[in-house]
Protein backbone atom coordinates (compact mmCIF):
# COMPACT_ATOMS: atom_id res chain seq x y z
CA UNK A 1 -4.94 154.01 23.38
CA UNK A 2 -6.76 157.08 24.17
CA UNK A 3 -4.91 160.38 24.89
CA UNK A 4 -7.52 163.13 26.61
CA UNK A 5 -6.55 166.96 28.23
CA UNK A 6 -8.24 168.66 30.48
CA UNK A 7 -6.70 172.38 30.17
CA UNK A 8 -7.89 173.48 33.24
CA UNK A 9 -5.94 174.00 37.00
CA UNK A 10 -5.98 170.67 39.05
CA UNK A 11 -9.09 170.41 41.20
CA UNK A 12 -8.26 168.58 44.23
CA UNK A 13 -11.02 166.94 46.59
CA UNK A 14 -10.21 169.71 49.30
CA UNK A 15 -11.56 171.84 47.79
CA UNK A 16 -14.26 170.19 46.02
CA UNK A 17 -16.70 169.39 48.94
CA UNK A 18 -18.55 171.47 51.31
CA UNK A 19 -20.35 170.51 54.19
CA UNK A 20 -23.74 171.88 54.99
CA UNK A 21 -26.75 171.51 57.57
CA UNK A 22 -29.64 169.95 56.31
CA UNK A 23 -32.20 172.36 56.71
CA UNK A 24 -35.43 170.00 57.12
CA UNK A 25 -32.88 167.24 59.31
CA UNK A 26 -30.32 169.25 60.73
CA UNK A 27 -27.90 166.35 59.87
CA UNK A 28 -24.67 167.64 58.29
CA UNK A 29 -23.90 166.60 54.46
CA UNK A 30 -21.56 166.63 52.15
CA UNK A 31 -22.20 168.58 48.40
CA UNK A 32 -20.18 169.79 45.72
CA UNK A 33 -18.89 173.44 45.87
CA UNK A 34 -19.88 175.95 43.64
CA UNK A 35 -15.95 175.74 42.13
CA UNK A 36 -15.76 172.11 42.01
CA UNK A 37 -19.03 172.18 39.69
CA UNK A 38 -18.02 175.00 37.58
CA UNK A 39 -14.78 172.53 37.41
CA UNK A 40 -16.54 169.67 36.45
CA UNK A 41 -18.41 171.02 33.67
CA UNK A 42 -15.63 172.72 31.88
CA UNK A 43 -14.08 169.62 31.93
CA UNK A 44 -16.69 167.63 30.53
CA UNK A 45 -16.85 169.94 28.26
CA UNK A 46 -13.82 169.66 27.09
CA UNK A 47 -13.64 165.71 27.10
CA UNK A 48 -16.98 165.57 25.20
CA UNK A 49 -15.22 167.39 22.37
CA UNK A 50 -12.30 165.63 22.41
CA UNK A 51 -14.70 162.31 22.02
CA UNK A 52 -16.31 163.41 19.23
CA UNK A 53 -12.82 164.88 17.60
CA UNK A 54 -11.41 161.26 18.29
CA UNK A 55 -14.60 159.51 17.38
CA UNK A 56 -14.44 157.58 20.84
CA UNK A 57 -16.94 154.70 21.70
CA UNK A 58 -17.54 154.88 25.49
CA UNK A 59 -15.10 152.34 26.86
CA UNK A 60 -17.74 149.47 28.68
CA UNK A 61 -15.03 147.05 29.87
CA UNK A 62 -11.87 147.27 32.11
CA UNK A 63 -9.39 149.89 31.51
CA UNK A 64 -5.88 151.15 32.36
CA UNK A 65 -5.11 154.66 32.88
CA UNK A 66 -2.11 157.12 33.17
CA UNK A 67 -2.43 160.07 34.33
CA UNK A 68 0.08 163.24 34.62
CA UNK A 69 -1.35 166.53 36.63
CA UNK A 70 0.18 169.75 36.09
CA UNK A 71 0.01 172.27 38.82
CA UNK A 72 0.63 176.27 38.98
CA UNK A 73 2.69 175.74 42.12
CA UNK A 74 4.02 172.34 44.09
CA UNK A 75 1.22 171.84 46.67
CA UNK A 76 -1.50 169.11 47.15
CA UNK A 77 -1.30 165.09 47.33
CA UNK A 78 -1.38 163.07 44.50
CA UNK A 79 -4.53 161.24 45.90
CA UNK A 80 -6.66 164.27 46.04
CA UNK A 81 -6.55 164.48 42.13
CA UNK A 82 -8.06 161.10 41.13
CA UNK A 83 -11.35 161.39 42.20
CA UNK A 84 -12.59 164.43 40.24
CA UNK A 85 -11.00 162.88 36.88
CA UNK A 86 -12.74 160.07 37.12
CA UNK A 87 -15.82 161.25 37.78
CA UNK A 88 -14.90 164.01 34.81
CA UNK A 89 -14.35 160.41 32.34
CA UNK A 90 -17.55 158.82 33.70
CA UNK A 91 -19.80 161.98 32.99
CA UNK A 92 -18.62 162.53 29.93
CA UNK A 93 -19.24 159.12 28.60
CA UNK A 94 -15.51 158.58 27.97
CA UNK A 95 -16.06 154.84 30.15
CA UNK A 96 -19.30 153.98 30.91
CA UNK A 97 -18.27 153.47 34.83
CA UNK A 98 -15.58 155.03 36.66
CA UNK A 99 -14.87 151.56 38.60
CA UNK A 100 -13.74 150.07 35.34
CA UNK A 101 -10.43 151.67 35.66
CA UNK A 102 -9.05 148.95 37.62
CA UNK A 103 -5.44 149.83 36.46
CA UNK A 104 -3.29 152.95 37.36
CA UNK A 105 0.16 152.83 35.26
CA UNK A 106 1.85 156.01 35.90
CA UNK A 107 0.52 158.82 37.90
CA UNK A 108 2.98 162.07 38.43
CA UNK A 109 2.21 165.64 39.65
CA UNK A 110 4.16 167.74 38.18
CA UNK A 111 4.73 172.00 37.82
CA UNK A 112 3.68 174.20 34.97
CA UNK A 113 2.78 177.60 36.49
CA UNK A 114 2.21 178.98 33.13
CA UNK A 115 -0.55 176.28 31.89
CA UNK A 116 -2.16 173.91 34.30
CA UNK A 117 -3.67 170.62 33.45
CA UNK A 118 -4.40 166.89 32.95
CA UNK A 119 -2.93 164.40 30.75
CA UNK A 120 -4.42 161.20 30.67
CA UNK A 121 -3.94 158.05 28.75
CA UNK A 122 -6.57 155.23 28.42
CA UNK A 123 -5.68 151.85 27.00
CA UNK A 124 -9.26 149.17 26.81
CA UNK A 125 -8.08 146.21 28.12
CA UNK A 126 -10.21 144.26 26.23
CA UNK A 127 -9.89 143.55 22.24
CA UNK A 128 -12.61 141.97 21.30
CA UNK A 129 -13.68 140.34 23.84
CA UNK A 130 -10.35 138.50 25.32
CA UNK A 131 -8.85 140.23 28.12
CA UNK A 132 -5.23 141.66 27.63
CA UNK A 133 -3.00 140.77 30.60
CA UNK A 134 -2.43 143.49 33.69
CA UNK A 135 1.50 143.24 32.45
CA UNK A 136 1.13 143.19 28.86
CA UNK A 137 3.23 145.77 27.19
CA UNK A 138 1.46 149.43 27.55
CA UNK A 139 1.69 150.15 24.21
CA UNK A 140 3.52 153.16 22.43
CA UNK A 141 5.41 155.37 25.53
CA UNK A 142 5.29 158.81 26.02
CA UNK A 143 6.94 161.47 23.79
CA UNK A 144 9.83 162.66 25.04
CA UNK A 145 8.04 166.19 25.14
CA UNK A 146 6.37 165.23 27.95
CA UNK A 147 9.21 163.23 29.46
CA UNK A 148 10.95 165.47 32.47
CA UNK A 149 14.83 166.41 31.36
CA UNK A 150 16.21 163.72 33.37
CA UNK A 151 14.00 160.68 31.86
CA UNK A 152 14.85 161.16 28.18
């Protein structure tokens, strides 16, 4: 089990794309914005540390993922966050290919005005080489620390 944080304020795929003319086709298309790259950086940053503080391999087979997104206020969809962390855990070399998470277990949004931020949990669900059933047990839960008042 991997545990990863990105300490930075949810990035949500509205407001990571602009659209733009082409200039030599005139043909609108689709690019990162200047924020959403800033974004992704910082949190590759961050990750890359993190895998050399953990001593991580990149992950090269299937994977399972949690995921708990902290927001400054209570707007967005849940949706919108997934694509920029996985693209954030592919560039960083965390899993070789972002379409070897083929397992979400638990994915809130949740409010923390005062510190924004991803929480994600990785468990490889391959150990050496034999494949680890899709409802095996998860592993060790969450601490109750990051358990809202009503689940502990």
């Amino acid at each position: 089990m991997i545990r990863l944080t990105i300490d930075l304020p949810p990035m949500s795929t509205n407001r990571a794309n602009i659209i733009i003319n082409n200039a030599k086709t005139g043909r609108p298309m689709i690019m990162k914005s200047p924020e959403a790259r800033k974004w992704m950086t910082r949190a590759v940053a961050q990750l890359q540390v993190q895998k050399m503080q953990q001593r991580i391999m990149t992950i090269e087979g299937p994977v399972a993922m949690s995921m708990d997104v902290y927001r400054e206020q209570n707007s967005g969809d849940l949706d919108n966050y997934f694509k920029g962390i996985l693209d954030a855990i592919q560039e960083a070399r965390i899993v070789r290919d972002d379409k070897l998470v083929v397992e979400f277990r638990r994915c809130r949004v949740l409010k923390d005005a005062k510190r924004p931020r991803y929480e994600i949990i990785l468990w490889p669900l391959e150990a050496q080489g034999v494949l680890i059933p899709l409802d095996a047990d998860p592993g060790p839960t969450i601490p109750d620390v990051f358990k809202l008042p009503g689940e502990r």
